[in-house]
N, C-alpha and C. Protein backbone atom coordinates (compact mmCIF):
# COMPACT_ATOMS: atom_id res chain seq x y z
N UNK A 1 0.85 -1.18 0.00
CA UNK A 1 0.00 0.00 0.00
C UNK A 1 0.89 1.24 0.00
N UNK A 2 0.46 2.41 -0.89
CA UNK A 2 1.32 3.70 -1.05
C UNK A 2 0.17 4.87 -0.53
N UNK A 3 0.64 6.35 -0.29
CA UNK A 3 -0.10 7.07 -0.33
C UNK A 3 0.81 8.23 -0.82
N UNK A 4 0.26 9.15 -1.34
CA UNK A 4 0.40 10.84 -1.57
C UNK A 4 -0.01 11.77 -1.18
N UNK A 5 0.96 11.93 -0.37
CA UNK A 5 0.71 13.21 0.92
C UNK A 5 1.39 14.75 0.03
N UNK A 6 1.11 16.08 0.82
CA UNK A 6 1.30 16.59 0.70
C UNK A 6 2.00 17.86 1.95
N UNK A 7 3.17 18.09 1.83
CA UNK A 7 3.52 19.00 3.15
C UNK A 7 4.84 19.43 2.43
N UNK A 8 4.84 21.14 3.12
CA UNK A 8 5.91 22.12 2.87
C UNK A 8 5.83 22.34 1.13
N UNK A 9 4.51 22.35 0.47
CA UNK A 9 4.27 23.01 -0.60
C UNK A 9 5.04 21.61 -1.76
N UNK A 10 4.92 20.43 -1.28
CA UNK A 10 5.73 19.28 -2.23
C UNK A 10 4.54 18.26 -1.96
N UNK A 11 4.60 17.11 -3.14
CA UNK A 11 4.09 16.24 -2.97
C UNK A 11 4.83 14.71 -2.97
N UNK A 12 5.15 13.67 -2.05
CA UNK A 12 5.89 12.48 -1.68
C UNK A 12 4.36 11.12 -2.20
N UNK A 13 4.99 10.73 -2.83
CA UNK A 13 4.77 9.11 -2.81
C UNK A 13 5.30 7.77 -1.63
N UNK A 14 4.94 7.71 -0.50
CA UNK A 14 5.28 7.04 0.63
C UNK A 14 5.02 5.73 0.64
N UNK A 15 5.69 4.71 1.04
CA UNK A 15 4.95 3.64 1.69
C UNK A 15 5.64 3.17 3.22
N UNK A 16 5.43 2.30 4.05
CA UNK A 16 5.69 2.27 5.00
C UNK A 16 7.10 2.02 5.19
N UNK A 17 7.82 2.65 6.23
CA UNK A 17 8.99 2.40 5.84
C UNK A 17 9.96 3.28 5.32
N UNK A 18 9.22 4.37 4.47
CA UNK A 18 10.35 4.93 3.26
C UNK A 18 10.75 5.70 4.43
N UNK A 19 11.66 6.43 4.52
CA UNK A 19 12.76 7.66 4.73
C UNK A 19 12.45 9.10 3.79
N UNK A 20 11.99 9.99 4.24
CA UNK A 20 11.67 11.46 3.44
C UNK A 20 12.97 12.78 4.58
N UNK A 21 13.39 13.50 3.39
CA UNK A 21 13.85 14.58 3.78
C UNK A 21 12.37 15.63 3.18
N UNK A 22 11.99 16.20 4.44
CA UNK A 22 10.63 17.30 3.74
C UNK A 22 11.26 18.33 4.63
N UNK A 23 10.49 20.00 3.96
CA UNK A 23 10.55 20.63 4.23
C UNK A 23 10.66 20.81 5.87
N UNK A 24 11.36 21.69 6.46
CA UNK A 24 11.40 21.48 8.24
C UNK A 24 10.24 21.95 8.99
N UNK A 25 9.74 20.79 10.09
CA UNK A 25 8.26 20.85 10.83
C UNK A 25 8.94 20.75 12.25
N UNK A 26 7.94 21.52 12.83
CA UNK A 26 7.34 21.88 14.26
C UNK A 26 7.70 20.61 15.06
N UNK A 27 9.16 19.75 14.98
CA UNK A 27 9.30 18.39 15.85
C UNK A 27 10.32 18.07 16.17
N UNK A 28 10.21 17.43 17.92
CA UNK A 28 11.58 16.95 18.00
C UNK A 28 12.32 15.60 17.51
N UNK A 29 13.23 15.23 17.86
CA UNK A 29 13.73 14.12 17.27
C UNK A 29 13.21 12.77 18.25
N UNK A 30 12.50 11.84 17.23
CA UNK A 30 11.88 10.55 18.41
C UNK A 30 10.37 10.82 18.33
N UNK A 31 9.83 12.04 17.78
CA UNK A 31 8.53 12.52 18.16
C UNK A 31 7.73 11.80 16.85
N UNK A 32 6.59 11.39 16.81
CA UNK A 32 5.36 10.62 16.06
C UNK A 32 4.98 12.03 15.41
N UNK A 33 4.53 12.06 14.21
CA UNK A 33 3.63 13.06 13.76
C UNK A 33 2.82 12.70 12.59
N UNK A 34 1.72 13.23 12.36
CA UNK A 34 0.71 12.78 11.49
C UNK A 34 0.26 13.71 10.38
N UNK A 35 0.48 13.19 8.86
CA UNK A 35 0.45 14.20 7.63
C UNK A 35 -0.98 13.68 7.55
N UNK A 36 -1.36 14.95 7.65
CA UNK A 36 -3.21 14.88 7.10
C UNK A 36 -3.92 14.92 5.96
N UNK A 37 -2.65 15.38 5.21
CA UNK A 37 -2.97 16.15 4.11
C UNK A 37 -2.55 14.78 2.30
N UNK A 38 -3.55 13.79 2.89
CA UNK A 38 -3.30 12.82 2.24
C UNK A 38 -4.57 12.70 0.71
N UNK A 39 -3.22 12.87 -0.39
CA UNK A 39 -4.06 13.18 -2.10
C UNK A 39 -4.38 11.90 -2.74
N UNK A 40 -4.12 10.85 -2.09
CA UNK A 40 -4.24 9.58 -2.64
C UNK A 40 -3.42 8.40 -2.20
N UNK A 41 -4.96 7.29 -1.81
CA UNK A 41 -4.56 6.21 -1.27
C UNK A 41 -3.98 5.25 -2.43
N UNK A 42 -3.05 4.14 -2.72
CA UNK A 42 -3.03 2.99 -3.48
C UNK A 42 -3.05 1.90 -3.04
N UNK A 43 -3.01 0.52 -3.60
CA UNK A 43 -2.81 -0.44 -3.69
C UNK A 43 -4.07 -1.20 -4.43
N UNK A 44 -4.68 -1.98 -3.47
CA UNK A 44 -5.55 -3.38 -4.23
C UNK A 44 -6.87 -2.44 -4.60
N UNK A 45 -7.19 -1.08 -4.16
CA UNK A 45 -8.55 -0.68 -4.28
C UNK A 45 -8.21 0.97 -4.46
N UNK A 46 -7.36 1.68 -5.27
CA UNK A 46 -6.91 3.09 -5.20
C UNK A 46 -8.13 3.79 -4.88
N UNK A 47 -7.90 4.87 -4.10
CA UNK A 47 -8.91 5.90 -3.41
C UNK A 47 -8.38 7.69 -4.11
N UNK A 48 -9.12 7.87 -4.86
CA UNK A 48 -8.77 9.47 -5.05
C UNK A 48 -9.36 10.41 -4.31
N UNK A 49 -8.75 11.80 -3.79
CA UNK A 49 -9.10 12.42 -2.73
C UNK A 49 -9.64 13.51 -3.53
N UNK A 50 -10.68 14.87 -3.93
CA UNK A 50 -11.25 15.98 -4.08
C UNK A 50 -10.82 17.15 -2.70
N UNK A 51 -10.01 17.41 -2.93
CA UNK A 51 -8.90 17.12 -2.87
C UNK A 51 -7.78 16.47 -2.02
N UNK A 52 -8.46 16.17 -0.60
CA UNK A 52 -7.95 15.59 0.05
C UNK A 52 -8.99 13.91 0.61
N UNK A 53 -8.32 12.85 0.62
CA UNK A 53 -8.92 11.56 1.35
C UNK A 53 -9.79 12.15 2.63
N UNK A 54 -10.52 11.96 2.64
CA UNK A 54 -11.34 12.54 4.18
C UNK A 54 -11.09 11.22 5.63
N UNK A 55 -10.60 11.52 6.29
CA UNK A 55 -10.24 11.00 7.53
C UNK A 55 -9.04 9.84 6.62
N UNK A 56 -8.51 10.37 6.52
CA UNK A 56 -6.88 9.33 6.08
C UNK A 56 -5.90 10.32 6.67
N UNK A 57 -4.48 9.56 6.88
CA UNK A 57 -3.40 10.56 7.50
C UNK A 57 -2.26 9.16 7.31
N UNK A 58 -0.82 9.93 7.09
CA UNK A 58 -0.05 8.69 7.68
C UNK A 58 1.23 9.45 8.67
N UNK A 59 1.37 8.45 9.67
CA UNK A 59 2.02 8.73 10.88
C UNK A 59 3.60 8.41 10.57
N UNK A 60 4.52 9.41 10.66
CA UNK A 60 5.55 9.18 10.61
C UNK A 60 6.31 9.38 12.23
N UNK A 61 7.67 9.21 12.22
CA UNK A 61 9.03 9.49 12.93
C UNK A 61 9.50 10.40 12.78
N UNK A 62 10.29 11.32 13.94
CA UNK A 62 10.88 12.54 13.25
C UNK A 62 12.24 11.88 13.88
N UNK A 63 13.27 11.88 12.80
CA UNK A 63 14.57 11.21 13.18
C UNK A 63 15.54 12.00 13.32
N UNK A 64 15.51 13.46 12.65
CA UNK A 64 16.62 14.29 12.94
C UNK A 64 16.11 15.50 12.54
N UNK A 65 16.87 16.97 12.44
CA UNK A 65 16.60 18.27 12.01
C UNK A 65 17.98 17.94 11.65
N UNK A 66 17.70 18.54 9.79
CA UNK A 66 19.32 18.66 8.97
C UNK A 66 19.06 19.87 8.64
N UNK A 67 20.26 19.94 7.75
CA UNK A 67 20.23 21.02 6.92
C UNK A 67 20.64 20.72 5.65
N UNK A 68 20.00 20.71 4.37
CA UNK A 68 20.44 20.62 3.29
C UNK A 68 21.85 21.17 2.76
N UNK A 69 22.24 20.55 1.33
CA UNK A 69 23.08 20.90 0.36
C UNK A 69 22.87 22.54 0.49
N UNK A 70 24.29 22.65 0.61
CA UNK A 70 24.51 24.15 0.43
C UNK A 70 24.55 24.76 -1.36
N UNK A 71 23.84 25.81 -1.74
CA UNK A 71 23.53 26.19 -2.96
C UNK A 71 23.84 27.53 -3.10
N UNK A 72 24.89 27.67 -3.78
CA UNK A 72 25.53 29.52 -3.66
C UNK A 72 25.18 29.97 -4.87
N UNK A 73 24.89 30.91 -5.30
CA UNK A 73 24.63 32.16 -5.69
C UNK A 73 25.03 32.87 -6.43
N UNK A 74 25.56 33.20 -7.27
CA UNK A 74 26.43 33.76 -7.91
C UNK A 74 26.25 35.21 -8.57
N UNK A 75 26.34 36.16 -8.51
CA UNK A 75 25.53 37.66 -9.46
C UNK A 75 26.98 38.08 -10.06
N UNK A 76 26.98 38.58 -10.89
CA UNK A 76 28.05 38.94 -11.96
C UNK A 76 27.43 40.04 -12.71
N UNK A 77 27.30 41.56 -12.10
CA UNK A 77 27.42 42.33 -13.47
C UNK A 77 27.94 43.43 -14.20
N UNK A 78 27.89 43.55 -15.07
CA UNK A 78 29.00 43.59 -16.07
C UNK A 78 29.18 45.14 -16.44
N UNK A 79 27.98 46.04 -16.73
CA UNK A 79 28.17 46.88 -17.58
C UNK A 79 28.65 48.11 -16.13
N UNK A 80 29.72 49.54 -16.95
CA UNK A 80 29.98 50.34 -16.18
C UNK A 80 31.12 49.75 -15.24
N UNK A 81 30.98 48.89 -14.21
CA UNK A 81 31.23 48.73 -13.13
C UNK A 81 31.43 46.89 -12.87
N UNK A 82 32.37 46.42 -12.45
CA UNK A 82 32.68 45.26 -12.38
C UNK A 82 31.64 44.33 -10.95
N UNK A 83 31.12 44.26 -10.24
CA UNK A 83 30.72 43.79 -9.38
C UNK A 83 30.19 42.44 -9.10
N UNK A 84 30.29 41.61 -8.38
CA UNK A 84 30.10 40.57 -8.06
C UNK A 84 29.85 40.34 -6.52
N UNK A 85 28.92 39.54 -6.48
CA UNK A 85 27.85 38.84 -5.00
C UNK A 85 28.18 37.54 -5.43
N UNK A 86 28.47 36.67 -3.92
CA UNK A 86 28.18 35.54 -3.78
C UNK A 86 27.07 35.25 -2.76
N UNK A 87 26.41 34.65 -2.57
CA UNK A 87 25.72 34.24 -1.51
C UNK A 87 25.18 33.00 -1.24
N UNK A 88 25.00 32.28 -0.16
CA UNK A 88 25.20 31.10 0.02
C UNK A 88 23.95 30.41 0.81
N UNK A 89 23.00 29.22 0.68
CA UNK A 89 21.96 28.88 1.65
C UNK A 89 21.80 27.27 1.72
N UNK A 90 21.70 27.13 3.22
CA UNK A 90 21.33 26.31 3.46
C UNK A 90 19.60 25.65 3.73
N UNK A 91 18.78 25.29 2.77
CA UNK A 91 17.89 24.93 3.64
C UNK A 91 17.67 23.52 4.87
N UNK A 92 16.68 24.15 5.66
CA UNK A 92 17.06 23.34 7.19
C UNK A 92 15.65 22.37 6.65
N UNK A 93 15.87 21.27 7.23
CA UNK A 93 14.95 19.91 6.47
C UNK A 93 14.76 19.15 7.81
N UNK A 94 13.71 18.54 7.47
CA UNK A 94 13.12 17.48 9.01
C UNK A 94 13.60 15.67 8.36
N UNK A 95 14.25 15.33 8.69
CA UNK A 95 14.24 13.60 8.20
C UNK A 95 13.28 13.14 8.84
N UNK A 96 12.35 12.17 8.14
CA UNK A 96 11.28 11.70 8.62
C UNK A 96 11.14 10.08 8.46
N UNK A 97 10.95 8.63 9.67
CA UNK A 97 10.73 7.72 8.34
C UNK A 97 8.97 7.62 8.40
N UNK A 98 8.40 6.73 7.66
CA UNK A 98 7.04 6.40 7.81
C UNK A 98 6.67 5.37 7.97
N UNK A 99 5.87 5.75 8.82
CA UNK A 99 5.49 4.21 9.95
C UNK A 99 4.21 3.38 9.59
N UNK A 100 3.01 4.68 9.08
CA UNK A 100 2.22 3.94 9.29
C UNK A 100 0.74 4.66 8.28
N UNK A 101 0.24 3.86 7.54
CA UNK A 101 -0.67 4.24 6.60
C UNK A 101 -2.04 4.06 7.39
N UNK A 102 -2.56 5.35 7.38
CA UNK A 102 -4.11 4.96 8.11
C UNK A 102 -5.19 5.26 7.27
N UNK A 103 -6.48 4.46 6.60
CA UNK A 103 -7.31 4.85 5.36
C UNK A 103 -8.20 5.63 6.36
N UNK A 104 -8.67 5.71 7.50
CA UNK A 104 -9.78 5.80 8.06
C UNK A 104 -9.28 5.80 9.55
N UNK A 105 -10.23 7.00 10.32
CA UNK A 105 -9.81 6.94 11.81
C UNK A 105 -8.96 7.78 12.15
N UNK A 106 -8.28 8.52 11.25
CA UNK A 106 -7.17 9.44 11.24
C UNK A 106 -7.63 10.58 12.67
N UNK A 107 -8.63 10.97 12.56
CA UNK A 107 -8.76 12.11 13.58
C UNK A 107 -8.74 11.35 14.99
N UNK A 108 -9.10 10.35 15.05
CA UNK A 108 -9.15 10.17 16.77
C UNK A 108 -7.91 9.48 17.53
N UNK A 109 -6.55 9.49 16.27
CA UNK A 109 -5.66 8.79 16.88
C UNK A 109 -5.24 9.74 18.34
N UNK A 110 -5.16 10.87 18.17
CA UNK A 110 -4.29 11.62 19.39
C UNK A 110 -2.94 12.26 18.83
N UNK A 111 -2.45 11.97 17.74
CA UNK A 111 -1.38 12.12 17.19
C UNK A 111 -0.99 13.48 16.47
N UNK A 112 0.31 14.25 17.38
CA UNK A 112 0.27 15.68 17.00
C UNK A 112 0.39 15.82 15.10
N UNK A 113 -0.10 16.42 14.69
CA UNK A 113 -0.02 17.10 13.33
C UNK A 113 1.18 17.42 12.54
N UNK A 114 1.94 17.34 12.05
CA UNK A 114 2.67 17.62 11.25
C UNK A 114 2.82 19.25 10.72
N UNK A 115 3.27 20.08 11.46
CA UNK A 115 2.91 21.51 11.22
C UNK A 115 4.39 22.23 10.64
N UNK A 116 4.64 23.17 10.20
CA UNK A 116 6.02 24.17 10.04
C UNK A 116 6.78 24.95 10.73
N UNK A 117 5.13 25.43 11.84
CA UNK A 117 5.53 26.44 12.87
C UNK A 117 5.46 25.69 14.32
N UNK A 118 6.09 26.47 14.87
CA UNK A 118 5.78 25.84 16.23
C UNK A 118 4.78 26.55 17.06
N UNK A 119 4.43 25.57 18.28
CA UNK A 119 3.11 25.87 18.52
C UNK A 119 2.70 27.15 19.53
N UNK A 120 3.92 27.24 19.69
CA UNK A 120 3.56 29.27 20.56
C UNK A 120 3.53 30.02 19.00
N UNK A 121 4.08 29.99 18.01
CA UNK A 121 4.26 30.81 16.66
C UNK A 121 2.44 30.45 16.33
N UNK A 122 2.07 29.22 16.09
CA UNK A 122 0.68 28.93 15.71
C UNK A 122 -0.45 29.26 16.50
N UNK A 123 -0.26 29.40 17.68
CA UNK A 123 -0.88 30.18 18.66
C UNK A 123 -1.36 31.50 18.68
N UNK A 124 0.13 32.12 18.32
CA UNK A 124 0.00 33.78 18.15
C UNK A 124 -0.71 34.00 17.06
N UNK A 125 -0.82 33.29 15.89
CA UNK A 125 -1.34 33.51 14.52
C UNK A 125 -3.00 33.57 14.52
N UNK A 126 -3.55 32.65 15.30
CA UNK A 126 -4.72 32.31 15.93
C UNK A 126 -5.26 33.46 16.24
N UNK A 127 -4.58 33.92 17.64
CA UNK A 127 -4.69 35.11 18.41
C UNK A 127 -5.43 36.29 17.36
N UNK A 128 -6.68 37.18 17.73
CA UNK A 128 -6.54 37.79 17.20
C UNK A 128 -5.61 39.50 17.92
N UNK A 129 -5.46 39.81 16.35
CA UNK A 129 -4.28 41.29 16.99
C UNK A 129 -4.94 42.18 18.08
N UNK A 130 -4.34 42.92 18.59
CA UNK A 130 -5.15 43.98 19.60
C UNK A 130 -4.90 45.01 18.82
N UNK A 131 -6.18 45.96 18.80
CA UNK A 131 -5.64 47.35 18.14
C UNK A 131 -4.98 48.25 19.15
N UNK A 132 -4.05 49.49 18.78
CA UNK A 132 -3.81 50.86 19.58
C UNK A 132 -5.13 51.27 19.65
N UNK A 133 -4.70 52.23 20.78
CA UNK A 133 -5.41 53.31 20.79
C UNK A 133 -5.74 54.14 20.25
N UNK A 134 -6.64 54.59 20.14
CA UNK A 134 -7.03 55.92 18.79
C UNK A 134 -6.64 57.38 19.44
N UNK A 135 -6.05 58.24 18.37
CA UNK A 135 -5.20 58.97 18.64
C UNK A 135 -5.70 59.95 19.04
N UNK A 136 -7.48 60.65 18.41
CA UNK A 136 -7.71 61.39 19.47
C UNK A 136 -8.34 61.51 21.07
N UNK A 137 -8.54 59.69 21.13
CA UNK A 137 -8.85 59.40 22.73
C UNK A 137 -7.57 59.60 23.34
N UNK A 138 -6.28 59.43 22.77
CA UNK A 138 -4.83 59.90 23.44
C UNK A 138 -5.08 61.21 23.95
N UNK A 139 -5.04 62.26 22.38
CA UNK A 139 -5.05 63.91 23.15
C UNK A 139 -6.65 63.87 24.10
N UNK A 140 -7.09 63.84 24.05
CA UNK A 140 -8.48 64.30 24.88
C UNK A 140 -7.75 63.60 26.67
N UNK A 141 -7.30 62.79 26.05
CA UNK A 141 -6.65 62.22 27.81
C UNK A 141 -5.31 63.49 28.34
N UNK A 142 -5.15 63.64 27.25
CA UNK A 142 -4.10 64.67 27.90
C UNK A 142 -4.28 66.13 28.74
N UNK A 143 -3.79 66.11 30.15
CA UNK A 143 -4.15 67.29 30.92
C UNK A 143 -4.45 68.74 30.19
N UNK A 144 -5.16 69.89 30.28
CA UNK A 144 -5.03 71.09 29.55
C UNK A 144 -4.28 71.88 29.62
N UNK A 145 -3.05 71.80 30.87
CA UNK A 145 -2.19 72.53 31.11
C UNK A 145 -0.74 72.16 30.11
N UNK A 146 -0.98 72.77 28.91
CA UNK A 146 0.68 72.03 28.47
C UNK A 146 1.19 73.13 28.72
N UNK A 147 1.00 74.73 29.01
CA UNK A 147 1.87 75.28 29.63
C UNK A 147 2.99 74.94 30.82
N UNK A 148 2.38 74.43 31.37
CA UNK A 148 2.87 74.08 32.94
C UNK A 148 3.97 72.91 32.02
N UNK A 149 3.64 72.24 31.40
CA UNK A 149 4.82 70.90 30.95
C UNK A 149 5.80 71.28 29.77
N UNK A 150 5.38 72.24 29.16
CA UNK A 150 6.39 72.73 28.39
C UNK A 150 6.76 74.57 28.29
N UNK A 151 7.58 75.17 29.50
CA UNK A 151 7.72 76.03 29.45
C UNK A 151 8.49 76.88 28.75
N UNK A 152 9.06 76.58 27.98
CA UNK A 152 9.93 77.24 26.78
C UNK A 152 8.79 77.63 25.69
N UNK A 153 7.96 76.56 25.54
CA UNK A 153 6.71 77.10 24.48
C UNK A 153 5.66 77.79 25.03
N UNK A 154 5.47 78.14 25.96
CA UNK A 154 4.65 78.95 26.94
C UNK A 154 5.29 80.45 27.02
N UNK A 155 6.74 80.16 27.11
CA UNK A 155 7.70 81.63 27.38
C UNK A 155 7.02 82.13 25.58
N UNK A 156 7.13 81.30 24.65
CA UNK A 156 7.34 82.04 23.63
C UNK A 156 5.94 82.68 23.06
N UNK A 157 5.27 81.56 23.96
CA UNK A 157 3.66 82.77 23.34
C UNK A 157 3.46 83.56 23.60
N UNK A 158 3.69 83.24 24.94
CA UNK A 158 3.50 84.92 25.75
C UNK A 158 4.54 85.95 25.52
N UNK A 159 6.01 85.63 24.32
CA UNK A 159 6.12 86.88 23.95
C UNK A 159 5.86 87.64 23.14
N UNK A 160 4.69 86.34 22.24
CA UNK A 160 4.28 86.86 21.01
C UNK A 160 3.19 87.79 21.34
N UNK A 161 1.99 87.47 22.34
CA UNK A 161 1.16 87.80 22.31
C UNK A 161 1.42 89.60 22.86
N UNK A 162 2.21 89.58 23.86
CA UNK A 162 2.94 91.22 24.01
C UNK A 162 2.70 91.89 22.81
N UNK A 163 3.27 91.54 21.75
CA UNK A 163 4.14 92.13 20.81
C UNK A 163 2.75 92.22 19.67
């Protein structure tokens, strides 16, 4: 039996067992996690998903946090002025193996999710924002005496108003 999951914007062909480098998720090393996001079951009876299998998932291992092949950069240009950039990146990757194909039942295993962010980051996202304060409930809070708090601009009105 195979399935086709989908996570970190890629799609894997799995079966039990395989070994995946995917994009890096929200896990420690030793930790169970569950891809939900399953596009198609195979074997003796293939299942196609619109777009996703409804209650399917398969449960993997998280075996390490790597970091990919380093891929540099190169800019070269030419006209006027000689200049050149290198720049260099690593992307950081989750090794995963896969344990376990589930057609059905997927939601009530207990089994954390397979996410990107971690879960104070997914939390805050949730959260909704708080607004400021509105700026003229600020001045209206402010005492009427700004003489008294700014006396240099007080000296100067009152020498205008003399004059």
């Amino acid at each position: 039996m195979f399935a086709v999951l989908k996570t970190g914007g890629k799609q894997y062909k799995v079966q039990p067992g395989d070994t995946l480098r995917v994009e890096k998720l929200a896990a420690d090393a030793g930790e169970t996690i569950q891809f939900n996001d399953v596009l198609m079951l195979g074997g003796d009876t293939p299942v196609l998903g619109a777009p996703m299998v409804a209650g399917a998932a398969v449960q993997a291992e998280v075996i390490d946090q790597i970091k990919g092949e380093k891929t540099i950069n190169f800019v070269k240009r030419r006209r006027k002025h000689g200049s050149q950039r290198t720049k260099g990146h690593r992307q950081k990757l989750t090794l995963v193996r896969i344990t376990e194909i589930l057609t059905a039942g997927a939601e009530k295993t207990g089994v954390k999710a397979a996410t990107g962010k971690a879960p104070a980051v997914a939390a805050a996202d949730a959260a909704p924002a708080k607004k400021a304060p509105a700026k003229k409930a600020a001045k209206a809070a402010k005492p009427a005496s700004d003489a008294a708090a700014k006396p240099k601009r007080a000296a100067k009105k009152a020498a205008e108003t003399k004059e």
